[in-house]
C-alpha atoms as a PDB file:
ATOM      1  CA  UNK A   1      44.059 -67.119   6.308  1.00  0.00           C
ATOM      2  CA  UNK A   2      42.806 -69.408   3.205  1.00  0.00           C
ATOM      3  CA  UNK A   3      44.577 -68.419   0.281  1.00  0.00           C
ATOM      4  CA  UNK A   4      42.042 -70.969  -1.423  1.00  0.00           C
ATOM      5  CA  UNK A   5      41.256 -70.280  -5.398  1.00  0.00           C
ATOM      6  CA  UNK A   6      37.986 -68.897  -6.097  1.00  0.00           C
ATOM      7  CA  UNK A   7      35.631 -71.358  -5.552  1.00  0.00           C
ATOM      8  CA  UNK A   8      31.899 -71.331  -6.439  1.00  0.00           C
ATOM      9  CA  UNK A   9      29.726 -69.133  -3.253  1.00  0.00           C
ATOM     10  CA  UNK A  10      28.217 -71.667  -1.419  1.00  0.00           C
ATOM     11  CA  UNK A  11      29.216 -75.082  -3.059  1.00  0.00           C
ATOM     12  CA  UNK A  12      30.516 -77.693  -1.191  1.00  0.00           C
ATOM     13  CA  UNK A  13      33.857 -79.398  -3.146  1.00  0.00           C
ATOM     14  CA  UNK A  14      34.372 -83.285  -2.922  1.00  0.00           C
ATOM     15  CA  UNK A  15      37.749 -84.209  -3.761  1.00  0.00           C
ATOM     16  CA  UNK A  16      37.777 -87.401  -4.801  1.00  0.00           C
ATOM     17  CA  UNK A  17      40.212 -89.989  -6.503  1.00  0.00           C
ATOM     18  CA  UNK A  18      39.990 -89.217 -10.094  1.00  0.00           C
ATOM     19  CA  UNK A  19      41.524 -92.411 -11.752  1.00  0.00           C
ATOM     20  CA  UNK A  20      39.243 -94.867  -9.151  1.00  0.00           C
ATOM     21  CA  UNK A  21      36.612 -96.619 -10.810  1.00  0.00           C
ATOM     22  CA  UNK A  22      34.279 -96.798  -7.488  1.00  0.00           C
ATOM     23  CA  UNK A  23      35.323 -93.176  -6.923  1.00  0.00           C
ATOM     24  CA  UNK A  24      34.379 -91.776 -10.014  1.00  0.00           C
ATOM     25  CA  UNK A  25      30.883 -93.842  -9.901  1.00  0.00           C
ATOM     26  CA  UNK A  26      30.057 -92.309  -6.730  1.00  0.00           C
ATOM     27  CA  UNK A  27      30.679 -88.796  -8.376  1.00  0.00           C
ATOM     28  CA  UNK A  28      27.583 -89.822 -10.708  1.00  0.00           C
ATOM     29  CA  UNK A  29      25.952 -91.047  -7.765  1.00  0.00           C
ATOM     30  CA  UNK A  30      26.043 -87.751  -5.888  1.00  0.00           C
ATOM     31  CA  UNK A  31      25.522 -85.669  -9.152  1.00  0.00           C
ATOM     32  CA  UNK A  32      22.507 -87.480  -9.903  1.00  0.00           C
ATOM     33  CA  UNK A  33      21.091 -87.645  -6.127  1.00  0.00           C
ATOM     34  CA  UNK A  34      22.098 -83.937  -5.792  1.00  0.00           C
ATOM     35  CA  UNK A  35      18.775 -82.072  -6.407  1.00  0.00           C
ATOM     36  CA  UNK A  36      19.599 -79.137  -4.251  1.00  0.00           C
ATOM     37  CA  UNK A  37      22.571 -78.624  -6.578  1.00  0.00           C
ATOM     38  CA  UNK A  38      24.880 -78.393  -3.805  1.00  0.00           C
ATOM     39  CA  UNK A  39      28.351 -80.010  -4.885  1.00  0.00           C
ATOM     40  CA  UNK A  40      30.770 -79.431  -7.177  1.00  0.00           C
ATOM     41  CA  UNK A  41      33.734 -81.729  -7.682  1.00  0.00           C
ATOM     42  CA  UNK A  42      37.526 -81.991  -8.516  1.00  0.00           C
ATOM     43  CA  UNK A  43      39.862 -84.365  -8.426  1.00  0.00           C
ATOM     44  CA  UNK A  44      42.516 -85.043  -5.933  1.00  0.00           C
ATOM     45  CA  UNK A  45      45.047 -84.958  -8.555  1.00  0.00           C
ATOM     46  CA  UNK A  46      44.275 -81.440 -10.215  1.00  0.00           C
ATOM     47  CA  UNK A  47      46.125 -78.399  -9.109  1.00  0.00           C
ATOM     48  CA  UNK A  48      42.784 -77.027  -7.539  1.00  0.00           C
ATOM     49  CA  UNK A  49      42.597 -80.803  -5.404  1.00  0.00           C
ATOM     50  CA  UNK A  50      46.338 -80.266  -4.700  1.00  0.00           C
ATOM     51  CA  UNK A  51      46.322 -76.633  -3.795  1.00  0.00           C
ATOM     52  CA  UNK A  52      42.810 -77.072  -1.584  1.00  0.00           C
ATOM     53  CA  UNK A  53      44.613 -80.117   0.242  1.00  0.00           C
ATOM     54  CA  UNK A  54      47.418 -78.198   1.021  1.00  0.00           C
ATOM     55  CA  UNK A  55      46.093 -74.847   2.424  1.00  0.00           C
ATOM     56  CA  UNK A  56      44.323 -77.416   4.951  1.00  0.00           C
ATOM     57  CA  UNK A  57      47.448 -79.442   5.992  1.00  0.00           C
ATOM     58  CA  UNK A  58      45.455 -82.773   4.727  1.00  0.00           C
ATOM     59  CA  UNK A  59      48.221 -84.882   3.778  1.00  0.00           C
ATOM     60  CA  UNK A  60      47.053 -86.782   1.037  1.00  0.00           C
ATOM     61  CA  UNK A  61      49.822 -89.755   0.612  1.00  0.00           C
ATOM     62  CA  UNK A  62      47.345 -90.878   3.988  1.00  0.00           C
ATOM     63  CA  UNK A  63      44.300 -89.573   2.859  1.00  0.00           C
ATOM     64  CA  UNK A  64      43.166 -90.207  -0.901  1.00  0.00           C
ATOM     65  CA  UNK A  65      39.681 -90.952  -1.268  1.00  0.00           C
ATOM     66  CA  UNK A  66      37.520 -88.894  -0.576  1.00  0.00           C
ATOM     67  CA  UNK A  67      37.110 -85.203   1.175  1.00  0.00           C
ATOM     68  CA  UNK A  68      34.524 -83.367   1.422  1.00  0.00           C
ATOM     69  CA  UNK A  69      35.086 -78.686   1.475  1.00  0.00           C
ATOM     70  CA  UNK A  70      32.892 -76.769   3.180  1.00  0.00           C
ATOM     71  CA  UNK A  71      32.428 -73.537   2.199  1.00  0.00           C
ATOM     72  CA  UNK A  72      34.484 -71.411   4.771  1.00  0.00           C
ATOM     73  CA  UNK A  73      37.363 -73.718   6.312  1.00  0.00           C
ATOM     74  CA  UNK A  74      35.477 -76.894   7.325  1.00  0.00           C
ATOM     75  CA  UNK A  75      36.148 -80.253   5.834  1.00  0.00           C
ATOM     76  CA  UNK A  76      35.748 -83.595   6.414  1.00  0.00           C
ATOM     77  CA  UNK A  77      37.604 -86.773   5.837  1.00  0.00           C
ATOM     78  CA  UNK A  78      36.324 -90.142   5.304  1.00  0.00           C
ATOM     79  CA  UNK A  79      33.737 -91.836   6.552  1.00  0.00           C
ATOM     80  CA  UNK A  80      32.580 -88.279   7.747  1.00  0.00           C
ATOM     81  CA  UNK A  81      32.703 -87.172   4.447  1.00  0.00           C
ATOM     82  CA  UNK A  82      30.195 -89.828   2.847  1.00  0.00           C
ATOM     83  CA  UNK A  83      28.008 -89.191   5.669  1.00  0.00           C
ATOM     84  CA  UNK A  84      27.777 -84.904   5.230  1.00  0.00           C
ATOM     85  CA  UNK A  85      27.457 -85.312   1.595  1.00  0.00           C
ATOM     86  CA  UNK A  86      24.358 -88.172   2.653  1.00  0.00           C
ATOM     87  CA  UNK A  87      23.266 -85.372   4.282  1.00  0.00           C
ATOM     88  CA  UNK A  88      22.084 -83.323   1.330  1.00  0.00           C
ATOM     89  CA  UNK A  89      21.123 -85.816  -1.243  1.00  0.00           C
ATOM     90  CA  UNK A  90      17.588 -86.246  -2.342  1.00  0.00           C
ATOM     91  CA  UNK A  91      15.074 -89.601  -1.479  1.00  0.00           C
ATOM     92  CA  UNK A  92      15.867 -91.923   1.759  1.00  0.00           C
ATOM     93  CA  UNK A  93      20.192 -90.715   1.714  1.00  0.00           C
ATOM     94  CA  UNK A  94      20.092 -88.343   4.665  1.00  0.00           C
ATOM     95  CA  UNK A  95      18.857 -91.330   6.915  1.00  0.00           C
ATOM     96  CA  UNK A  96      22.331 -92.138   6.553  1.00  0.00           C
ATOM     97  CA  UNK A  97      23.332 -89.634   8.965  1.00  0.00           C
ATOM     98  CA  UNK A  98      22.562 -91.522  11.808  1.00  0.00           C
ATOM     99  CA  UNK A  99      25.573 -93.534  10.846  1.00  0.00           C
ATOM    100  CA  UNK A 100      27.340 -90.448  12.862  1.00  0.00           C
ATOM    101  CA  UNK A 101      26.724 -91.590  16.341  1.00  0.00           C
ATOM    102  CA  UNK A 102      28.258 -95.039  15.764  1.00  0.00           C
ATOM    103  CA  UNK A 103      32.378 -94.331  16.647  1.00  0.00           C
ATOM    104  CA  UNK A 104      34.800 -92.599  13.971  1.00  0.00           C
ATOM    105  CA  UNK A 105      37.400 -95.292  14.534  1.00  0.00           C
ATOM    106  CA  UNK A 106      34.712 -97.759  13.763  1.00  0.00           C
ATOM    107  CA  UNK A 107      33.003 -96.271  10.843  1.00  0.00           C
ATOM    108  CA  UNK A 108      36.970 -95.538   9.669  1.00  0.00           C
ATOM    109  CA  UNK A 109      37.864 -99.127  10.013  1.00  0.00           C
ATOM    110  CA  UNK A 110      35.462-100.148   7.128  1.00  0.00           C
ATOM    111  CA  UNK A 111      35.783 -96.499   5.225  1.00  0.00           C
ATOM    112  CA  UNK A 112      39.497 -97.663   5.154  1.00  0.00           C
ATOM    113  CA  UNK A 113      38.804-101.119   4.066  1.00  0.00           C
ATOM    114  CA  UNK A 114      36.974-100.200   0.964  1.00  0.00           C
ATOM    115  CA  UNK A 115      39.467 -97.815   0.141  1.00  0.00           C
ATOM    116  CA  UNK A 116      42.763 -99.846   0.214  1.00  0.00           C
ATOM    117  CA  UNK A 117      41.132-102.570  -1.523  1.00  0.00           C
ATOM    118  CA  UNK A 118      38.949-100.043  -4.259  1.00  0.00           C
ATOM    119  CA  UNK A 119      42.015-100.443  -6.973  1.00  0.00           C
ATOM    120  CA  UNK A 120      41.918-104.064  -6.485  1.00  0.00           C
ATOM    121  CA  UNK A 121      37.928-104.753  -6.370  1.00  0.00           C
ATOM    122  CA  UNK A 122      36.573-102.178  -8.866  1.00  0.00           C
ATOM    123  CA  UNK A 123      39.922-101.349 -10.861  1.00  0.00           C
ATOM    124  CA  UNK A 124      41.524 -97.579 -12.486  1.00  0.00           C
ATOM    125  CA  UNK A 125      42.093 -95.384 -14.901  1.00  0.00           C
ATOM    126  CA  UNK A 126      45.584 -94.413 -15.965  1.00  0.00           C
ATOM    127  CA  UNK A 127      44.065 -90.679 -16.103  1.00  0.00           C
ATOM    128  CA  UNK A 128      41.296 -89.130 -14.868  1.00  0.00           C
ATOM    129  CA  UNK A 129      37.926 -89.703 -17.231  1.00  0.00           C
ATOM    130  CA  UNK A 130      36.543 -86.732 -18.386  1.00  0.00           C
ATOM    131  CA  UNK A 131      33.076 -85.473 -17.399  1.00  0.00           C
ATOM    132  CA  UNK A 132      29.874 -86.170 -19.985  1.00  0.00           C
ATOM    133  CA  UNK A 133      29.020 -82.935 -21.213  1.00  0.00           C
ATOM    134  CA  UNK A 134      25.766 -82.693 -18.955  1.00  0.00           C
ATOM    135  CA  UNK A 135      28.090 -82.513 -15.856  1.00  0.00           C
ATOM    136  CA  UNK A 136      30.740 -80.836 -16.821  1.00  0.00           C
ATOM    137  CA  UNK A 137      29.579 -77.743 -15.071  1.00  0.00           C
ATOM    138  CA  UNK A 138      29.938 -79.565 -11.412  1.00  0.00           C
ATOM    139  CA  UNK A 139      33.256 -80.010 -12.108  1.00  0.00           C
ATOM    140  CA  UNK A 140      35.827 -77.330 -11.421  1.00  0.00           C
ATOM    141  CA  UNK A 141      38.635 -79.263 -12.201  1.00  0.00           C
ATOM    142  CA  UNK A 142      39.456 -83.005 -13.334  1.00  0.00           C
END
């Protein structure tokens, strides 16, 4: 049974890294490439990232990037998670998708990649930056 927090009817939630510079710049990304007003974010720190984490056994001392919550139960980690949220964004992004049919372990291997080395190549935040004031309705919690 999901014991989830309310959550907006049919939003999808990316949890993402909320003191990562590269993280945080993809929010914008998606936010402005999100016509269809489809996501809604929060970070992986918050109490709604924590609790949402936990009701789906996603352990995130191995995963803590990037994860993308379906409405319902499904989620994805990972490179599958960049390439649902492709999916839905606006202009030439859902071409992206195709990405799919290459191997998980090999899309992974460079997901992974990026993410170990993210601190190192595009820096942090001691805490998580808080939203301008024309997004702070996609976000649920920072």
């Amino acid at each position: 049974m999901n014991k989830d927090p309310e959550l907006p009817k049919g939003k999808h939630i990316v949890l993402f890294d909320g003191v990562c510079n590269f993280c945080n710049n993809s929010v914008r990304f998606i936010i402005k490439h999100d016509k269809k007003d489809l996501y809604r974010f929060a970070s992986l720190q918050s109490q709604l990232g924590q609790s949402l984490t936990k009701s789906r056994g996603i352990d995130t001392q191995k995963i803590d990037s990037i994860i993308l919550i379906q409405p319902g139960e499904a989620y994805y980690i990972k490179s599958n998670a960049t390439l649902e949220i492709a999916k839905n964004l606006n202009s030439f992004y859902p071409i992206l998708s195709v990405f799919v049919y290459l191997p998980r372990g090999f899309r992974d291997f460079f997901y992974d990649f990026i993410a170990h080395n993210r601190y190192k190549w595009f820096g942090k935040k001691e805490t998580c930056p808080m939203p301008k004031p024309e997004e702070q309705d996609k976000f649920l919690e920072v």
